[in-house]
PDB file of N, CA and C in Angstrom:
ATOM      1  N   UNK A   1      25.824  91.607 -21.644  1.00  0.00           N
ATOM      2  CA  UNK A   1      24.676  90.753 -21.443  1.00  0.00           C
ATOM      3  C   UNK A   1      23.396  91.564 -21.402  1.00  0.00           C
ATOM      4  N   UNK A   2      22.242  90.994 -22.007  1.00  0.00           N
ATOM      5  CA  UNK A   2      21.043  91.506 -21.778  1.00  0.00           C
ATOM      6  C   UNK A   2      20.321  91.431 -20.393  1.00  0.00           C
ATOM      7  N   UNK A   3      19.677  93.019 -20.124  1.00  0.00           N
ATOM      8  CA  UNK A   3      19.061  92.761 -18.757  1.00  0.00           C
ATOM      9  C   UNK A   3      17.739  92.763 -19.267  1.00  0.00           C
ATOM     10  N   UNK A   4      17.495  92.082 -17.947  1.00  0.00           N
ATOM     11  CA  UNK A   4      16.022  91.695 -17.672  1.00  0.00           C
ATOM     12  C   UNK A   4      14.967  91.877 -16.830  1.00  0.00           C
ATOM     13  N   UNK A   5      13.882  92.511 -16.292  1.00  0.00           N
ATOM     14  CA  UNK A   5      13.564  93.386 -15.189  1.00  0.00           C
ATOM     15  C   UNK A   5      12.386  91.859 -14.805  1.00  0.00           C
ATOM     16  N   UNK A   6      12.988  91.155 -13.078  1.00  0.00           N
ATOM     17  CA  UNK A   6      12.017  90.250 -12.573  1.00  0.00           C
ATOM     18  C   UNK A   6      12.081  90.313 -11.605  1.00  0.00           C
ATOM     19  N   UNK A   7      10.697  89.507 -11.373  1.00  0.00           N
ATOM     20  CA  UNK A   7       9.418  89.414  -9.961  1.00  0.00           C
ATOM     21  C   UNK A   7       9.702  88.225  -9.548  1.00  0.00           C
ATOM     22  N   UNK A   8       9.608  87.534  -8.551  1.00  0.00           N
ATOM     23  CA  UNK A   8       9.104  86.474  -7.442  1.00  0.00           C
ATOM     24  C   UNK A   8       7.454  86.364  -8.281  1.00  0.00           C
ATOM     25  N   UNK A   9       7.279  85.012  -8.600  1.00  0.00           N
ATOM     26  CA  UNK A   9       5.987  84.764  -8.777  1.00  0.00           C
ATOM     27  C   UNK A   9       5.363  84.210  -7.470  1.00  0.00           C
ATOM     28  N   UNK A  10       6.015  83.808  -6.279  1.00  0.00           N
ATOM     29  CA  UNK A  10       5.718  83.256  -4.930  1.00  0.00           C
ATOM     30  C   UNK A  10       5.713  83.941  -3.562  1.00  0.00           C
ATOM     31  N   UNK A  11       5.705  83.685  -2.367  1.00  0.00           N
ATOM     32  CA  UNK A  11       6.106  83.915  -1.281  1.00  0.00           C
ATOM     33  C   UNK A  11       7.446  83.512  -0.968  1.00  0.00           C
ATOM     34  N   UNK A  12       7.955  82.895  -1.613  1.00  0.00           N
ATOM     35  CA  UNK A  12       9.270  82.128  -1.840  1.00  0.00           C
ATOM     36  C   UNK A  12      10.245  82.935  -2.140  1.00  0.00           C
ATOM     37  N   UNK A  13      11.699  82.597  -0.786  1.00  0.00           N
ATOM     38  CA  UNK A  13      12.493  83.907  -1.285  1.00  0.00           C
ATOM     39  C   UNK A  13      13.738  82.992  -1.967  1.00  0.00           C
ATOM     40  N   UNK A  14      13.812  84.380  -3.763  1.00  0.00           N
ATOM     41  CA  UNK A  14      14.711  83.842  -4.716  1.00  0.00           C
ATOM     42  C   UNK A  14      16.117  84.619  -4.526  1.00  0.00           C
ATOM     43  N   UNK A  15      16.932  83.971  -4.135  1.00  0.00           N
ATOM     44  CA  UNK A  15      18.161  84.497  -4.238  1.00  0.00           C
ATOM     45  C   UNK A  15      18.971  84.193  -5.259  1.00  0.00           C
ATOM     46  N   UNK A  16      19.485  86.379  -5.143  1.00  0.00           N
ATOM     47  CA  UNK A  16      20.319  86.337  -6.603  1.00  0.00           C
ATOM     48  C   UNK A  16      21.241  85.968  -6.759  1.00  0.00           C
ATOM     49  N   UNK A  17      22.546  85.488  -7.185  1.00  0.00           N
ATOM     50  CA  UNK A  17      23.365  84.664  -6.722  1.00  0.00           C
ATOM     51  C   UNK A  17      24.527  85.764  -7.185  1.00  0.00           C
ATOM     52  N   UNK A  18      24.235  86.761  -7.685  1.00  0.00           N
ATOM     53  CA  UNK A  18      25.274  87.630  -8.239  1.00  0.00           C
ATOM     54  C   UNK A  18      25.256  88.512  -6.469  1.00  0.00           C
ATOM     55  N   UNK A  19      24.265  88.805  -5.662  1.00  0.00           N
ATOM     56  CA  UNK A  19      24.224  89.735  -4.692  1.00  0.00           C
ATOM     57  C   UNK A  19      24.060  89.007  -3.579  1.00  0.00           C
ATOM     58  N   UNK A  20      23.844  87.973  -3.076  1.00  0.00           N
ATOM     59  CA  UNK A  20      23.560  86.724  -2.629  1.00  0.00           C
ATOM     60  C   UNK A  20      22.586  87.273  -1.465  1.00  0.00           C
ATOM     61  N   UNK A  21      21.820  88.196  -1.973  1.00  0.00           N
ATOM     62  CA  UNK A  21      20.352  88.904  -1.058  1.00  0.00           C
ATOM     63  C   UNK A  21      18.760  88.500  -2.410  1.00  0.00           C
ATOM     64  N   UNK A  22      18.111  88.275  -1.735  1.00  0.00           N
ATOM     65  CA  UNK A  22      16.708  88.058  -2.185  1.00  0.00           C
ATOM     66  C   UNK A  22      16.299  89.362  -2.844  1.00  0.00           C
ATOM     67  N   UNK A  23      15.158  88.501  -4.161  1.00  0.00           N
ATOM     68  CA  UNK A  23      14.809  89.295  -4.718  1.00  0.00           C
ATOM     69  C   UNK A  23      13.480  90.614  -3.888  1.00  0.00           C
ATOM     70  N   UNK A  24      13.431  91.169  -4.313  1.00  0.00           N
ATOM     71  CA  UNK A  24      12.109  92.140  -3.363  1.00  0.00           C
ATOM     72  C   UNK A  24      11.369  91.880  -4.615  1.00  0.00           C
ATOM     73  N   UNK A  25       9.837  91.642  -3.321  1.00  0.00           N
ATOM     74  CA  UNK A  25       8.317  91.464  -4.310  1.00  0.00           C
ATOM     75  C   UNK A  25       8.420  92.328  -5.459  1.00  0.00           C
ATOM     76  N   UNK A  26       8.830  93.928  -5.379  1.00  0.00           N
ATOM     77  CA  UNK A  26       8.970  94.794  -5.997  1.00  0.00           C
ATOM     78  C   UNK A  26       9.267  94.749  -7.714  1.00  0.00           C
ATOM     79  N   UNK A  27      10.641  93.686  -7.331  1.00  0.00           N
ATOM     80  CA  UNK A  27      10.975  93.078  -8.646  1.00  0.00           C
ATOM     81  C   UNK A  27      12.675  94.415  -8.466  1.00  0.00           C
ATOM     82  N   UNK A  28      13.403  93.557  -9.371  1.00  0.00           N
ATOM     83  CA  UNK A  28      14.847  93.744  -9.910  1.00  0.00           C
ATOM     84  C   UNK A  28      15.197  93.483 -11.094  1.00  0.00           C
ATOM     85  N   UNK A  29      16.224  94.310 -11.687  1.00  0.00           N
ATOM     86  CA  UNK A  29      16.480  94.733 -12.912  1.00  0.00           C
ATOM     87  C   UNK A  29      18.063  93.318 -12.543  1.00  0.00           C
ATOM     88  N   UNK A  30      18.439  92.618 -13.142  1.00  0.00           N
ATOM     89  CA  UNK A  30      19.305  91.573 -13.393  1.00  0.00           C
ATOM     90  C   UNK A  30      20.011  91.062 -14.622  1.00  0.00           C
ATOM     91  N   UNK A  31      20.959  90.883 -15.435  1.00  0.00           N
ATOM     92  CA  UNK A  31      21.324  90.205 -16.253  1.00  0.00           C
ATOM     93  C   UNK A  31      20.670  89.185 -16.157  1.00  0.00           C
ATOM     94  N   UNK A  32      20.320  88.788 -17.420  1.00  0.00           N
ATOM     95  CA  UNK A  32      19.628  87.923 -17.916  1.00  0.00           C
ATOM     96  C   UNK A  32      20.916  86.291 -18.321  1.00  0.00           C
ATOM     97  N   UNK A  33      20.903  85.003 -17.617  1.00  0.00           N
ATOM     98  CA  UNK A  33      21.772  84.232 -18.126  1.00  0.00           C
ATOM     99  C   UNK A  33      20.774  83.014 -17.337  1.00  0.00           C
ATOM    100  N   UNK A  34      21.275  81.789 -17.152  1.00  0.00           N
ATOM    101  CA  UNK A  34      20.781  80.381 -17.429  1.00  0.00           C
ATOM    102  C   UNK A  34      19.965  80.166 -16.283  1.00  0.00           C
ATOM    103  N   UNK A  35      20.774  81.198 -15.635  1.00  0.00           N
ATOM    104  CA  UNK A  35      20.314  80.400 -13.845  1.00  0.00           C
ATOM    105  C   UNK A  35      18.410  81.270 -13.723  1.00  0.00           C
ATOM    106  N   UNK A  36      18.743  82.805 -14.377  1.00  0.00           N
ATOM    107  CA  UNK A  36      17.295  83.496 -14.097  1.00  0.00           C
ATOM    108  C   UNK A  36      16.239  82.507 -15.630  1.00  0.00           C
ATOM    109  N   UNK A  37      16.686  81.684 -16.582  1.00  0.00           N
ATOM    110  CA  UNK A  37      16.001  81.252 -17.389  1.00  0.00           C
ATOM    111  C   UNK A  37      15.501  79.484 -16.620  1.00  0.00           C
ATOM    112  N   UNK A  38      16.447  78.879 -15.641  1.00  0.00           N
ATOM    113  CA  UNK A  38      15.843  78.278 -14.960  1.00  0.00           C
ATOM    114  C   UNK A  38      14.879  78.250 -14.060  1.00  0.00           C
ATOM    115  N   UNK A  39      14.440  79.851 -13.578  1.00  0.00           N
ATOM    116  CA  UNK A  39      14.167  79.974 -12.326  1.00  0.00           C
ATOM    117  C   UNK A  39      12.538  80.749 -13.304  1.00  0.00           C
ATOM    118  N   UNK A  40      13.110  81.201 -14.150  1.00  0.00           N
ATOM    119  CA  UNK A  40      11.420  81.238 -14.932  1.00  0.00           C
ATOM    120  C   UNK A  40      10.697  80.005 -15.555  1.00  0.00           C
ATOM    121  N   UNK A  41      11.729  78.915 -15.986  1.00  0.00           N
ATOM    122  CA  UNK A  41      10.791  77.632 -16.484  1.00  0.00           C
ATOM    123  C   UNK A  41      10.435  76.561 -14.986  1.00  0.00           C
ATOM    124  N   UNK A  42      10.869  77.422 -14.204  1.00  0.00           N
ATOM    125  CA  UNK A  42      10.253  76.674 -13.002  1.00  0.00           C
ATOM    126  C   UNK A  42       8.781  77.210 -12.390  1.00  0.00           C
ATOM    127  N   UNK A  43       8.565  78.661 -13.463  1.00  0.00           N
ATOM    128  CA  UNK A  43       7.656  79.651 -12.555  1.00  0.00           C
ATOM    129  C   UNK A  43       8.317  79.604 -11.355  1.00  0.00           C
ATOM    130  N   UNK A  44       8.847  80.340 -10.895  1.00  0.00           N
ATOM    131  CA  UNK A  44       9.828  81.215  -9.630  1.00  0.00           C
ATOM    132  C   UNK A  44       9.587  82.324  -9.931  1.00  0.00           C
ATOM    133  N   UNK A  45       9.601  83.263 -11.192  1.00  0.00           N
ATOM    134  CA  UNK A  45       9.985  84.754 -11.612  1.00  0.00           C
ATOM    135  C   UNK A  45       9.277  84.870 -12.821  1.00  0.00           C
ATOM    136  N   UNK A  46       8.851  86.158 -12.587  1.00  0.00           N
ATOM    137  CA  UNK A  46       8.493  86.397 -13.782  1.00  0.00           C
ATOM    138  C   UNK A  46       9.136  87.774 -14.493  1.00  0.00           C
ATOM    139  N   UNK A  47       9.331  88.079 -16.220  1.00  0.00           N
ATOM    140  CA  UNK A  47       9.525  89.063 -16.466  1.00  0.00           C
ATOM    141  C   UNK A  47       8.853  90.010 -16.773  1.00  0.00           C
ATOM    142  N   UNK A  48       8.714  91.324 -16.643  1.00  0.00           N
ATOM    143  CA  UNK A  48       7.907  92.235 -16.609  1.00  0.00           C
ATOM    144  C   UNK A  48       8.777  93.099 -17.167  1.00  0.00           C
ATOM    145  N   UNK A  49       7.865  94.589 -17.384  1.00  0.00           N
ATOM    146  CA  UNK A  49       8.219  95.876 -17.501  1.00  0.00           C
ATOM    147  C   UNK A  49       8.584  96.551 -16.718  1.00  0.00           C
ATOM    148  N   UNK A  50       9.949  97.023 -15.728  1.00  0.00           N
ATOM    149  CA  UNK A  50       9.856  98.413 -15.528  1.00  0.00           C
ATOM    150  C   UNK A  50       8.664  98.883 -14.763  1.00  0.00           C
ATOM    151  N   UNK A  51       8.466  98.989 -13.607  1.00  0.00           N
ATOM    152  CA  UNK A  51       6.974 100.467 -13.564  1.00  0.00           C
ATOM    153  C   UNK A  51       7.876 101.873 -13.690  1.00  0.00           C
ATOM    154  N   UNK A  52       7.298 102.430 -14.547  1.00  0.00           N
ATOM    155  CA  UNK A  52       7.954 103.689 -14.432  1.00  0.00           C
ATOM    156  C   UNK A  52       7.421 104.443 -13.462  1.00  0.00           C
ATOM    157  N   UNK A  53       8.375 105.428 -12.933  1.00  0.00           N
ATOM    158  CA  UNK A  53       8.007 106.287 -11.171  1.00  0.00           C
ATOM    159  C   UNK A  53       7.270 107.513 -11.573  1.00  0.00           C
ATOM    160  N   UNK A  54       6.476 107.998 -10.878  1.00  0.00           N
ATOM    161  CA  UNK A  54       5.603 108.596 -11.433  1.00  0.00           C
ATOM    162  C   UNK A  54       6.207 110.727 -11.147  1.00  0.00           C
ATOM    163  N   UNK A  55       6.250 111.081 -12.051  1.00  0.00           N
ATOM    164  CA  UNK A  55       7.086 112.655 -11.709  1.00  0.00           C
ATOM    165  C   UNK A  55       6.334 113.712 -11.244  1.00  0.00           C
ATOM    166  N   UNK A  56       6.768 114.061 -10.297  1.00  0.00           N
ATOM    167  CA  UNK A  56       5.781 114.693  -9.455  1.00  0.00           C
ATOM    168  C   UNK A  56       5.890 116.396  -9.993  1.00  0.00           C
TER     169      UNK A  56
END
């Protein structure tokens, strides 16, 4: 399956149902399937890039 790296567009906590713990504001890297494509046409999540960590 394709992954997908998402955010909480809310204060609203989205639980993952694969880890059954909430997403962090931060954002999470997830397989991508029906339930995270519901939860974006609801605006719940959004997908983003990755921040890459910065090398010190």
């Amino acid at each position: 399956m394709k992954k997908i790296f998402i955010k909480p567009t809310t204060d609203l906590l989205i639980i993952d149902p694969e880890t059954n713990c909430p997403i962090p504001k931060e954002g999470v890297e997830v397989e991508d399937g029906q339930y995270w494509q519901r939860r974006l046409l609801d605006r719940d999540i959004t997908i983003e890039e990755p921040k890459k960590s910065k090398k010190q």
